[in-house]
C-alpha atoms as a PDB file:
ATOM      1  CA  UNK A   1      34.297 260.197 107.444  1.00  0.00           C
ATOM      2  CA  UNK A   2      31.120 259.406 105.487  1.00  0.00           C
ATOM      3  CA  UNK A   3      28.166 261.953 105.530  1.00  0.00           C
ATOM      4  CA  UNK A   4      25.573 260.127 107.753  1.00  0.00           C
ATOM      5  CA  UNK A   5      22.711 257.851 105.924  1.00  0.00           C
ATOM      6  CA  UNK A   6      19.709 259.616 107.389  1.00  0.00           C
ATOM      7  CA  UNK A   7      16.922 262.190 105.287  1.00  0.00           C
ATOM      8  CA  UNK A   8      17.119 265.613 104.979  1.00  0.00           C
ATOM      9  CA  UNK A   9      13.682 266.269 107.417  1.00  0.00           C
ATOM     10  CA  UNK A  10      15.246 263.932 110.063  1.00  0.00           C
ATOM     11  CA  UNK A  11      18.755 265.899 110.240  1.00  0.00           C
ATOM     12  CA  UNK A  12      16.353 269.070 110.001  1.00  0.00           C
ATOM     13  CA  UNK A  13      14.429 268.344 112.989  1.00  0.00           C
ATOM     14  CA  UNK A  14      17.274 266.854 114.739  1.00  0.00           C
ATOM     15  CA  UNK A  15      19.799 270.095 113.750  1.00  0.00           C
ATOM     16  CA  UNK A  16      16.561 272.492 115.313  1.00  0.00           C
ATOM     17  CA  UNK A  17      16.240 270.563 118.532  1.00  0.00           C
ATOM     18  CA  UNK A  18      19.749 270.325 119.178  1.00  0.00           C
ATOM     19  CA  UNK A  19      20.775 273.952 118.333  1.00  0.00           C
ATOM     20  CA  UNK A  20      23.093 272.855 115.761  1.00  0.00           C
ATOM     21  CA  UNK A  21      24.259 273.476 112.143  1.00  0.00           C
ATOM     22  CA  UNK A  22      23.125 271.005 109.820  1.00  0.00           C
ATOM     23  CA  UNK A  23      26.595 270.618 108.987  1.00  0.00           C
ATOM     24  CA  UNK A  24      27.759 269.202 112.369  1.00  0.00           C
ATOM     25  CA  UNK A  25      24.732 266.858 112.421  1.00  0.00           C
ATOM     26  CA  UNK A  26      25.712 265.460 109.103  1.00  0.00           C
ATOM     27  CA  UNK A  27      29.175 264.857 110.561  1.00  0.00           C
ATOM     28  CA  UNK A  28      28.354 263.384 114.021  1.00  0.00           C
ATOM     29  CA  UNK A  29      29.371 260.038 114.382  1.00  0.00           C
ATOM     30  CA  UNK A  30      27.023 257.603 114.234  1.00  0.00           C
ATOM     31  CA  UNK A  31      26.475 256.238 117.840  1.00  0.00           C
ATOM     32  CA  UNK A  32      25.994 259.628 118.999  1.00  0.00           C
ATOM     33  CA  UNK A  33      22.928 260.106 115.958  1.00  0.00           C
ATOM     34  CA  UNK A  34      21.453 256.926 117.326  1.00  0.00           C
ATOM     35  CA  UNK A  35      21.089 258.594 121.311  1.00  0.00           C
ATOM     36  CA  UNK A  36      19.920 261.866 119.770  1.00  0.00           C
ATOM     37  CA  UNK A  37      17.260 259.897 117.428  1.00  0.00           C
ATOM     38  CA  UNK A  38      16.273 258.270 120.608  1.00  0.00           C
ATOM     39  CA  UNK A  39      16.247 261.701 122.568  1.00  0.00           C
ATOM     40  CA  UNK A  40      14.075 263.330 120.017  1.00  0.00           C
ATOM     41  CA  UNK A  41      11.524 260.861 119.452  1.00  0.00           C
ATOM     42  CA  UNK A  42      10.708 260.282 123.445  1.00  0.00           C
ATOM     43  CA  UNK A  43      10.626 264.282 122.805  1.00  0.00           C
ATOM     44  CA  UNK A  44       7.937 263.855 120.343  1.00  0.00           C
ATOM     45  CA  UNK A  45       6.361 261.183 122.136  1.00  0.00           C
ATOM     46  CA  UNK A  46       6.052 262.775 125.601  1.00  0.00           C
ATOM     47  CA  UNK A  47       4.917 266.483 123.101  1.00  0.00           C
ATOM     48  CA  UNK A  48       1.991 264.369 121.529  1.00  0.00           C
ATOM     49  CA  UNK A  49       0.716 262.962 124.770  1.00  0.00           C
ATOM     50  CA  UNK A  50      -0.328 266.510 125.934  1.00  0.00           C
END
């Protein structure tokens, strides 16, 4: 499997909020990324509001 097409700050802030090695988010196949992008920006989202 292919390393994941995403930058280096997104699988950052996605490996922090997750609890996760880099390495796994690298790795995780892509419709899973897509629900955890989604997860993490209605994080940001609903974080900014306040």
């Amino acid at each position: 499997m292919q390393p994941l097409q995403i930058s280096a700050e997104t699988a950052l802030r996605l490996s922090k909020m997750l609890k996760m090695p880099l390495e796994q988010i690298m790795h995780m196949p892509k419709h899973i990324l897509i629900q955890k992008l989604v997860e993490l920006e209605k994080f940001e989202n609903t974080s900014e509001e306040k």
